[in-house]
C-alpha atoms as a PDB file:
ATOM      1  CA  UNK A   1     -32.366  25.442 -24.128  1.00  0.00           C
ATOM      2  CA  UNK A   2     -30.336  28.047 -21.721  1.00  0.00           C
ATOM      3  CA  UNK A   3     -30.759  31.482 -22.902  1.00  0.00           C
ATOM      4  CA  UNK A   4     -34.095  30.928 -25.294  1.00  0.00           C
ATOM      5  CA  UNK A   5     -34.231  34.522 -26.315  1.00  0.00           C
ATOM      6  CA  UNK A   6     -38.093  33.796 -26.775  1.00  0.00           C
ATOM      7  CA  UNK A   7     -39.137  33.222 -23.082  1.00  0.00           C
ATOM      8  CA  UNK A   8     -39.701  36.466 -21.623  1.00  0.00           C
ATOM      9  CA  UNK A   9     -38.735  37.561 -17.944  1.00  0.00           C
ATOM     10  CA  UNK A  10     -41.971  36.699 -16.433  1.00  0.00           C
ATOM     11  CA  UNK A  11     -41.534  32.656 -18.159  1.00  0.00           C
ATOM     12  CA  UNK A  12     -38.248  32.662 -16.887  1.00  0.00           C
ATOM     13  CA  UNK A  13     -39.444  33.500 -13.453  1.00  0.00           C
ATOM     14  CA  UNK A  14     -42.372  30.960 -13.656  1.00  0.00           C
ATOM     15  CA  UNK A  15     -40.047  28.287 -15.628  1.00  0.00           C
ATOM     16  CA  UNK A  16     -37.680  28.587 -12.610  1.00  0.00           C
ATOM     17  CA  UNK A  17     -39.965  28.041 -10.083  1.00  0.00           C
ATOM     18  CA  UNK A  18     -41.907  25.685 -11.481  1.00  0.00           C
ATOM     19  CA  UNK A  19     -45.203  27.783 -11.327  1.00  0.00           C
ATOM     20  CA  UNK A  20     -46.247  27.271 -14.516  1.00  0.00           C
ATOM     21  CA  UNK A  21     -47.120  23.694 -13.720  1.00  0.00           C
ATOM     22  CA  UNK A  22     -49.606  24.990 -11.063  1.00  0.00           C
ATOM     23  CA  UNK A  23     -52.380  24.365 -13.777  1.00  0.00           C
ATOM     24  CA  UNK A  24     -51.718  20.779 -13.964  1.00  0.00           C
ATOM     25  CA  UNK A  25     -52.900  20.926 -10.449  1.00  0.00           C
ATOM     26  CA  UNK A  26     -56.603  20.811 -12.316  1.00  0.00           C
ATOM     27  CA  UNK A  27     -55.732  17.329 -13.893  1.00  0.00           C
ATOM     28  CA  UNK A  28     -54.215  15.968 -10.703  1.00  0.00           C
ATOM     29  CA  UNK A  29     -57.823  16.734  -9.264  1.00  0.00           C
ATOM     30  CA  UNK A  30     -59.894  15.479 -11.747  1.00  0.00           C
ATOM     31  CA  UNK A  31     -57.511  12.112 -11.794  1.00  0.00           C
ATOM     32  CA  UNK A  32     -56.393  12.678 -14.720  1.00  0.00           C
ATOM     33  CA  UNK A  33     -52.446  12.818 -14.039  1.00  0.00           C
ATOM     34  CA  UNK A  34     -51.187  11.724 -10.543  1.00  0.00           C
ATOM     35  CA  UNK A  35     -48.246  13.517  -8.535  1.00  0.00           C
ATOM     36  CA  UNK A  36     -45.690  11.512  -8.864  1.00  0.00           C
ATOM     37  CA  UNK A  37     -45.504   9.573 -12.685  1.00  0.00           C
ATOM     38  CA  UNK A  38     -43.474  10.406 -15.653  1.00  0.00           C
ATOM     39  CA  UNK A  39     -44.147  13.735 -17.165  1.00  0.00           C
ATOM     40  CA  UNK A  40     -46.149  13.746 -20.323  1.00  0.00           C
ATOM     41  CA  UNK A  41     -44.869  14.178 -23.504  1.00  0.00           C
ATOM     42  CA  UNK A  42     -45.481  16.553 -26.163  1.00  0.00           C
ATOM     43  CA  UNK A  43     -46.704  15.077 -29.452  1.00  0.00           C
ATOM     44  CA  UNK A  44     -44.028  15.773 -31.644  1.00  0.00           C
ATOM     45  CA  UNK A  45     -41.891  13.137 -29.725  1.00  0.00           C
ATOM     46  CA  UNK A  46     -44.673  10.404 -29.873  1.00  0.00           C
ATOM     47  CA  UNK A  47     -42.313   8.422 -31.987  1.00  0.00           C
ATOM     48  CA  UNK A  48     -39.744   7.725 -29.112  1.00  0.00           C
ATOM     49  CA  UNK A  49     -41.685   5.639 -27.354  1.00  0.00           C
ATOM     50  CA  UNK A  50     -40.739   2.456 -28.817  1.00  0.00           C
ATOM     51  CA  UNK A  51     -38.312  -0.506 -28.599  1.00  0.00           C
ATOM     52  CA  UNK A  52     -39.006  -0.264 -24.862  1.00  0.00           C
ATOM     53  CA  UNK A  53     -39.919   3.036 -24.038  1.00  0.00           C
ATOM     54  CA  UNK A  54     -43.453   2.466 -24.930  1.00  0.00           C
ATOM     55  CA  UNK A  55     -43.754   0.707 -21.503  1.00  0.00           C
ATOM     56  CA  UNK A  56     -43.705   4.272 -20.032  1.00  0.00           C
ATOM     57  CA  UNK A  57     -47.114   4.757 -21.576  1.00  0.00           C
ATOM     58  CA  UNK A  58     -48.825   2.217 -18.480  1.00  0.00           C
ATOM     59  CA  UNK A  59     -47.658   4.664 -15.945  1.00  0.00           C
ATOM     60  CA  UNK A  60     -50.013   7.440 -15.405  1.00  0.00           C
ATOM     61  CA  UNK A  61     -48.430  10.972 -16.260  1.00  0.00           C
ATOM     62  CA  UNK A  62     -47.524  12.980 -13.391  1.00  0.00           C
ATOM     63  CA  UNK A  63     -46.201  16.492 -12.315  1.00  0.00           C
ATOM     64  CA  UNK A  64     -43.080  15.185 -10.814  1.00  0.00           C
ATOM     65  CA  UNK A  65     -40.954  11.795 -11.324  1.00  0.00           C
ATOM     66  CA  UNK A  66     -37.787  10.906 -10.842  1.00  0.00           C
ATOM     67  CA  UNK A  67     -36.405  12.173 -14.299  1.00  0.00           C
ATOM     68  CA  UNK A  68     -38.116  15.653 -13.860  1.00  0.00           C
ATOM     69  CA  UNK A  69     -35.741  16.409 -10.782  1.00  0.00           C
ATOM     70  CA  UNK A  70     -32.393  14.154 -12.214  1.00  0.00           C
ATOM     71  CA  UNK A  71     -32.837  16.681 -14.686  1.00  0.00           C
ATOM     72  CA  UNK A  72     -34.253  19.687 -13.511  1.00  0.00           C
ATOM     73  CA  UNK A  73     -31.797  22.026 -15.131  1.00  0.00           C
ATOM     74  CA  UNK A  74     -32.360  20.113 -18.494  1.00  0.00           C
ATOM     75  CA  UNK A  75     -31.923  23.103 -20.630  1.00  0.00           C
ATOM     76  CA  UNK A  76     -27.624  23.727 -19.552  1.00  0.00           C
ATOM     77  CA  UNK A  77     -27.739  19.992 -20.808  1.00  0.00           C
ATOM     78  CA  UNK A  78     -27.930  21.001 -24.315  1.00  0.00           C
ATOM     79  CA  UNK A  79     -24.260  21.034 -26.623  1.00  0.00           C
ATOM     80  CA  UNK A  80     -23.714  24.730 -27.918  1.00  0.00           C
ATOM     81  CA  UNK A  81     -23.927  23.445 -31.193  1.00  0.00           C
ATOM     82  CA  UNK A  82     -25.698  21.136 -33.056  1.00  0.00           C
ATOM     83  CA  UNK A  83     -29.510  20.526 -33.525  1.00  0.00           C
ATOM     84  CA  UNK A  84     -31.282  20.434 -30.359  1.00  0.00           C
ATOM     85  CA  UNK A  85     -34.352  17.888 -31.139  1.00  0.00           C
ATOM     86  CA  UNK A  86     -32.219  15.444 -32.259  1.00  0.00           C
ATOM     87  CA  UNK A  87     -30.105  15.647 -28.569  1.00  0.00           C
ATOM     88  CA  UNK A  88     -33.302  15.120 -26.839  1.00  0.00           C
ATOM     89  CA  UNK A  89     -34.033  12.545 -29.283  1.00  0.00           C
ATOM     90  CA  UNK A  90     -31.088  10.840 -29.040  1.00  0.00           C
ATOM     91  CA  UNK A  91     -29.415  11.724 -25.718  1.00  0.00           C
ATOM     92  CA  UNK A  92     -32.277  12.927 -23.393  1.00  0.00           C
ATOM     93  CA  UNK A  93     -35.250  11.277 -24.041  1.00  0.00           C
ATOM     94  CA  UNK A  94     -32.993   7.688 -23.715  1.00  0.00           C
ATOM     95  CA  UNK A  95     -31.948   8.732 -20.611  1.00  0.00           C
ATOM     96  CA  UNK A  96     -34.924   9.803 -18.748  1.00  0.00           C
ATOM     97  CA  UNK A  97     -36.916   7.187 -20.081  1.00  0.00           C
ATOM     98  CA  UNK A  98     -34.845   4.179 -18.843  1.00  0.00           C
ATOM     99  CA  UNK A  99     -34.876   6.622 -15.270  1.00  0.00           C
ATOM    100  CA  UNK A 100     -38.328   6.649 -15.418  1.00  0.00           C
ATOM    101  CA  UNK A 101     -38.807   2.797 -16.223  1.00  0.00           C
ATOM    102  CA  UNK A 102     -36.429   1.817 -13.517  1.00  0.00           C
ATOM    103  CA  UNK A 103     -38.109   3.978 -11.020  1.00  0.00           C
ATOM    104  CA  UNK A 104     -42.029   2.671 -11.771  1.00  0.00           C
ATOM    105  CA  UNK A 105     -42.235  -0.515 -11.500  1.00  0.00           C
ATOM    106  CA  UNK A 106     -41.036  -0.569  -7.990  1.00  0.00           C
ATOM    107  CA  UNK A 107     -42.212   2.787  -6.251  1.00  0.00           C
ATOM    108  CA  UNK A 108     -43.986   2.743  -3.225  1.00  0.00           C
ATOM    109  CA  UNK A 109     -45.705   5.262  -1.033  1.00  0.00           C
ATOM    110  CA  UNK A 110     -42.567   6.415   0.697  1.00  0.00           C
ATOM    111  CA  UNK A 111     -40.311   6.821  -2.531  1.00  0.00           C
ATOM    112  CA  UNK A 112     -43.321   8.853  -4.209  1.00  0.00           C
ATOM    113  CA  UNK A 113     -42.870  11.181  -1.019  1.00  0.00           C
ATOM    114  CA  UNK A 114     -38.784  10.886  -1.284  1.00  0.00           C
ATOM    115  CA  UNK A 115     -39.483  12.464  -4.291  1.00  0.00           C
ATOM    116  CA  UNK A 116     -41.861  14.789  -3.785  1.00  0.00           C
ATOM    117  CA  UNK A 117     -39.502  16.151  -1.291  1.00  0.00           C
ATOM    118  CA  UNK A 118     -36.335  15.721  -3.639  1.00  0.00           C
ATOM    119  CA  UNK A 119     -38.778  17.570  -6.436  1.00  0.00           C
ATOM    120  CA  UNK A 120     -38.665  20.706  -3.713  1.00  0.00           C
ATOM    121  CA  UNK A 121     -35.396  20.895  -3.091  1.00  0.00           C
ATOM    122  CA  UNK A 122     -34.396  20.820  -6.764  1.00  0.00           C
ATOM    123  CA  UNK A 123     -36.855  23.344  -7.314  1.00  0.00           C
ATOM    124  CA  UNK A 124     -35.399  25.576  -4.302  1.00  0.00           C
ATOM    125  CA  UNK A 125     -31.737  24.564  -6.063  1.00  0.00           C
ATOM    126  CA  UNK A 126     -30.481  21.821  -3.337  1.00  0.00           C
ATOM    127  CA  UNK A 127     -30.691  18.492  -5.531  1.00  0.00           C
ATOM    128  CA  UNK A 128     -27.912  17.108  -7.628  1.00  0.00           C
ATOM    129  CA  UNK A 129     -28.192  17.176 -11.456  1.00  0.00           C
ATOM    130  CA  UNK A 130     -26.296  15.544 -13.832  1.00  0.00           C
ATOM    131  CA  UNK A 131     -23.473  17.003 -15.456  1.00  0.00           C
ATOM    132  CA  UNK A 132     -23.376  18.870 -18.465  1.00  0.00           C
ATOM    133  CA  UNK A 133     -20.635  17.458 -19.889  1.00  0.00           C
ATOM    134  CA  UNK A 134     -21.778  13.891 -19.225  1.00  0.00           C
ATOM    135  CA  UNK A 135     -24.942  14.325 -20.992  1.00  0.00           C
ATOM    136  CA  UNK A 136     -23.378  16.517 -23.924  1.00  0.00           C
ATOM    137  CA  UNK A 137     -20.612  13.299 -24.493  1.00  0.00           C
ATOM    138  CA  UNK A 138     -23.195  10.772 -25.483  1.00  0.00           C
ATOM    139  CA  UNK A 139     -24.286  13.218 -27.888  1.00  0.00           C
END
């Protein structure tokens, strides 16, 4: 969320830039994630892959997909109030799954490197995101 009063300057820095992916670099190398594929999930939200989401799980995980830069300011997406894990649950997790499952079934060589180039320009602040009040309503 905006504001976590736990992330110190330095992680803000890093979470801004996106620098503290750099180590994923290593599994991109080894072939264990690819570039462009939909971003891997943390454990603790294992149970939202199903009645379709699942399908994500064919797609090797990658540093950057399409719902990583759709929603690269994720955390202003949050309501003010209310519990946060059950938003992503709910709200955010829907929505960049069904992103991410419209995207890989028909990406090619030349939309991976749309993307890679959209995943810059978010990163440098030039890419659209969604709004915030879009998101927060299907809460």
């Amino acid at each position: 969320m905006a504001g976590d009063d736990r992330m110190t300057t330095i992680g803000r820095i890093l979470a801004a830039t996106k620098f503290d992916e750099l180590p994923q670099l290593w599994n991109v190398l080894k072939g264990e994630m690819a570039i462009i594929g939909p971003r891997p999930e943390s454990l603790a939200f294992a149970d939202c892959f199903r009645g379709g989401f699942e399908d994500i799980l064919q797609y090797k995980p990658g540093l950057l997909g399409p719902a990583q830069v759709v929603y690269r300011n994720e955390a202003h997406c949050y309501p003010q109030s209310g519990d946060p894990l059950l938003f992503y649950r709910e709200v955010l997790f829907p929505a960049k799954a069904k992103l991410d499952l419209s995207y890989y079934p028909q990406r090619t060589i030349i939309s991976d490197i749309i993307w890679m180039v959209r995943g810059f320009l978010a990163v440098v602040g030039r890419v659209w995101s969604p709004p915030q009040t879009s998101i927060q309503e299907q809460a």
